[in-house]
Each structure stands twice: as structure tokens, then as C-alpha cells.
Protein backbone atom coordinates (compact mmCIF):
# COMPACT_ATOMS: atom_id res chain seq x y z
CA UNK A 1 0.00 0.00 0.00
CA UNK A 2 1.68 2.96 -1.20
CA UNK A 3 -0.67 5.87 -0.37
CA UNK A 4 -0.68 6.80 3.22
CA UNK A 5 -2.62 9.45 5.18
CA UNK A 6 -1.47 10.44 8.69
CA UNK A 7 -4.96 11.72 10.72
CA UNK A 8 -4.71 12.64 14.56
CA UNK A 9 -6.88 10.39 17.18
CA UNK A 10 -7.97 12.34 19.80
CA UNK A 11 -7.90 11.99 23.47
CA UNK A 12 -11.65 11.22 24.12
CA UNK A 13 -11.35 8.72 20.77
CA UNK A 14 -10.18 5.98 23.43
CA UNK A 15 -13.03 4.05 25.79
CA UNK A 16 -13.51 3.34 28.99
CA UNK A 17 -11.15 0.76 28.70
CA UNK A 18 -8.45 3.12 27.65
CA UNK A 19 -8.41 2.16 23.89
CA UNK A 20 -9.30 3.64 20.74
CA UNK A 21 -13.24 3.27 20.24
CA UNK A 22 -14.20 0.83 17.31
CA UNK A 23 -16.39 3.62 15.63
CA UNK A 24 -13.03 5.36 15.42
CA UNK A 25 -11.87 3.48 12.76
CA UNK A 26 -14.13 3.92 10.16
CA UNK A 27 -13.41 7.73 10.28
CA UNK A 28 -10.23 7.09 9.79
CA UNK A 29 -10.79 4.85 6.83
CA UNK A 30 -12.89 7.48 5.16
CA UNK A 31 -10.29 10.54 5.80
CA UNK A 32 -7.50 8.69 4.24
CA UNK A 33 -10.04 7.75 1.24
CA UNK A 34 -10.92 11.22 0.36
CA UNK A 35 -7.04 11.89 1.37
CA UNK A 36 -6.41 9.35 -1.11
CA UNK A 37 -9.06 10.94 -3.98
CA UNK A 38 -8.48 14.63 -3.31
CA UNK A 39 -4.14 13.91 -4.07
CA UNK A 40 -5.45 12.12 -7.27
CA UNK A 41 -7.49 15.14 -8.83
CA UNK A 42 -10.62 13.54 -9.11
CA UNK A 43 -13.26 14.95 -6.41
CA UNK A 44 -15.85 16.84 -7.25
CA UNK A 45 -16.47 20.08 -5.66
CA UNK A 46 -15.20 19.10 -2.33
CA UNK A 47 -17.70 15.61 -3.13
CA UNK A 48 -16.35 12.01 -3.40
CA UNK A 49 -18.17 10.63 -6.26
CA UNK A 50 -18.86 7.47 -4.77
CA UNK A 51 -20.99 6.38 -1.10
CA UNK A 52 -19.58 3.43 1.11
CA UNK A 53 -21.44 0.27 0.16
CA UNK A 54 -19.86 -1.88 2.62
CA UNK A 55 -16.60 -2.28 5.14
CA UNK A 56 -15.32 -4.88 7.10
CA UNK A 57 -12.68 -4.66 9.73
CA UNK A 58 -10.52 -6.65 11.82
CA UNK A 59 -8.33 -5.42 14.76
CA UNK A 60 -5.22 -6.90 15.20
CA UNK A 61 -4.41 -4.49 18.45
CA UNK A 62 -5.50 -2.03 20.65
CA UNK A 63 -5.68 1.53 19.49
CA UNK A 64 -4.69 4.75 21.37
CA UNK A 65 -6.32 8.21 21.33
CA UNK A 66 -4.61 11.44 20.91
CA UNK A 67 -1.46 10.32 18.29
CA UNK A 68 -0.42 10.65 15.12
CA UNK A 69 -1.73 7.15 13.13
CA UNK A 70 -0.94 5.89 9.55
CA UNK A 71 -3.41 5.14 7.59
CA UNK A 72 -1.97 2.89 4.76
CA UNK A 73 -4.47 2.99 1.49
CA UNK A 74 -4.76 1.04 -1.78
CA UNK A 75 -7.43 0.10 -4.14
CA UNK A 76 -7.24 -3.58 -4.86
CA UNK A 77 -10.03 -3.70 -7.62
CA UNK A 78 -12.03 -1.65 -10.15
CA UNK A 79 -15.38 -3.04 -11.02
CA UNK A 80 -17.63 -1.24 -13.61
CA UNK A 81 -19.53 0.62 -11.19
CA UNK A 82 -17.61 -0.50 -7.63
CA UNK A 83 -13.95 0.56 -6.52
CA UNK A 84 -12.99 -1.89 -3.77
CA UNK A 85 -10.23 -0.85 -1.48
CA UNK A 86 -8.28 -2.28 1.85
CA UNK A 87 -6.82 0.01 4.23
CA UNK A 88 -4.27 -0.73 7.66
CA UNK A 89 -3.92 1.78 10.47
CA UNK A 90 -0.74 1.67 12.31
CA UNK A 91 0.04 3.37 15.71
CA UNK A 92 2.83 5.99 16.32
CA UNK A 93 5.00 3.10 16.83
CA UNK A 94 4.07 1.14 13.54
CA UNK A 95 2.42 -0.85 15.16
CA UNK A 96 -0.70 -2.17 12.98
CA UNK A 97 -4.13 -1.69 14.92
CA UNK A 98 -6.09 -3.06 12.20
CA UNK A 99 -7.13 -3.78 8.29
CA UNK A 100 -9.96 -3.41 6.65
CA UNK A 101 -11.46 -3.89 3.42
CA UNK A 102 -14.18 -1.44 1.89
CA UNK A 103 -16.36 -1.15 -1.50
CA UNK A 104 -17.83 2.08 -2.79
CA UNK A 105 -20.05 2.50 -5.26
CA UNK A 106 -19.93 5.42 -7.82
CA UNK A 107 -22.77 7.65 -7.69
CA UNK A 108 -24.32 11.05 -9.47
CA UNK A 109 -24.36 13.20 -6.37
CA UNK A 110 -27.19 14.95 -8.38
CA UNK A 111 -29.50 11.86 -8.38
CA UNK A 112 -28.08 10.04 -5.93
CA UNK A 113 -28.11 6.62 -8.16
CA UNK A 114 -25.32 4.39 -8.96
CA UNK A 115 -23.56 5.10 -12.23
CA UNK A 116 -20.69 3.63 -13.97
CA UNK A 117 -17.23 4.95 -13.06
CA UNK A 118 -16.00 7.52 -15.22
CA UNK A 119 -12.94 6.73 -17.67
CA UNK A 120 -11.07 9.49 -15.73
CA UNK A 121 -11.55 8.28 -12.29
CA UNK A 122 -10.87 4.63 -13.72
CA UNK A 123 -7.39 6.10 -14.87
CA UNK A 124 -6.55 8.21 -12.21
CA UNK A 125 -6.59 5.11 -9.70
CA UNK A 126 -5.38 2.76 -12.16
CA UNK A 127 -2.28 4.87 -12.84
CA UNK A 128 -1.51 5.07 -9.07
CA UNK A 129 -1.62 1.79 -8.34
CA UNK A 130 0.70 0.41 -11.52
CA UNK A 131 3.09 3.32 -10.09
CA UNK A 132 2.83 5.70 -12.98
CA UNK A 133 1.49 8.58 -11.16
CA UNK A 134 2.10 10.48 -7.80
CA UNK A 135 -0.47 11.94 -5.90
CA UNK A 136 -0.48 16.00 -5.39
């Protein structure tokens, strides 16, 4: 996973067992996706063009609030209208917390239906991923 997005827990993130809330997670999943769209050129108007479909997540260790995380990113498959990606979060130690695995589902925001992916999105993430393109 090449694309990596470094978001900030906070303090009250973490449970009353003293680690990072599940629920946590998934916002950091979705800032380093639109991390991970914005450096590739293709949102629209400050709007991903896609909606989470589904994500599933497994924690390999307990999380802390109020650090610095990775958040390693990396799209795995392009369907016609689905982009499926898998994502890791490691501590400030690199340390991995946990991986997940997520499919979105590209959408006309004006709608709100499912639509096929556009060529340029299709190229933008298929160009990352081979390695011919940096993000920025």
C-alpha cells in the first residue's frame, strides 16, 4: 500500500477501557479515502463521487487516542460501477491496529443513483496503483 494518510486520534477517541473506540476506525478509513481521492485530482467540488457500500474490519491491536496514526491505502479492484479498497492503520509506533477492506459504489451526487465509473476516475486510480502517477 503505497498511499498513506497520517490523521490525529484524539484523546476522548479511546473508551472506557483506555483504547481507541471501534467507531473510530471507520473515520479514519474514510479521511484517508478522500485523502487518497483529493491527491489524485478527481473529487468533485469538495464531493467524493462514490458512497460506502460496505466495510469490514478486523483489529489486530488495541488503538490509542490522541497520536499521530498511519493510515496505509490502496485500491485492490475496479469493477464497472464499484472501486474496492483495503486500508491498515498503524500506531505511532508502527504498530498495525487493524485492516480493513471497503467497497464504494460510484454515484451522481445529483440523483443520488449508482452510475458507472468515469474513464477518468478509472485512470486516475489505475495509474496510481501500476506506479505511474504520484499523488499532489
Amino acid at each position: 500500500m503505497r498511499f498513506r494518510a497520517e490523521p490525529r486520534t484524539r484523546w476522548n477517541d479511546d473508551d472506557r477501557y483506555g483504547v481507541l473506540n471501534n467507531a473510530v476506525y471507520t473515520t479514519l478509513f474514510e479521511e484517508a479515502r478522500l485523502a487518497y481521492f483529493e491527491s489524485l485530482g478527481i473529487m468533485q467540488d469538495d464531493h467524493s463521487p462514490f458512497f460506502l457500500l460496505q466495510a469490514n474490519v478486523r483489529f489486530l491491536a488495541p488503538g490509542r487516542g490522541g497520536q499521530c496514526v498511519t493510515v496505509e491505502a490502496a485500491t485492490v479492484a475496479l469493477g464497472t460501477k464499484s472501486i474496492s479498497q483495503a486500508y491498515r492503520v498503524r500506531g505511532a509506533d508502527g504498530s498495525a491496529w487493524c485492516e480493513a477492506e471497503a467497497v464504494l459504489v460510484t454515484v451522481d451526487t445529483t440523483t443520488m443513483t449508482s452510475q458507472p465509473m468515469s474513464a477518468r476516475l478509472r485512470a486516475a486510480v489505475a495509474d496510481w496503483e501500476a506506479g505511474r502517477e504520484t499523488p499532489g
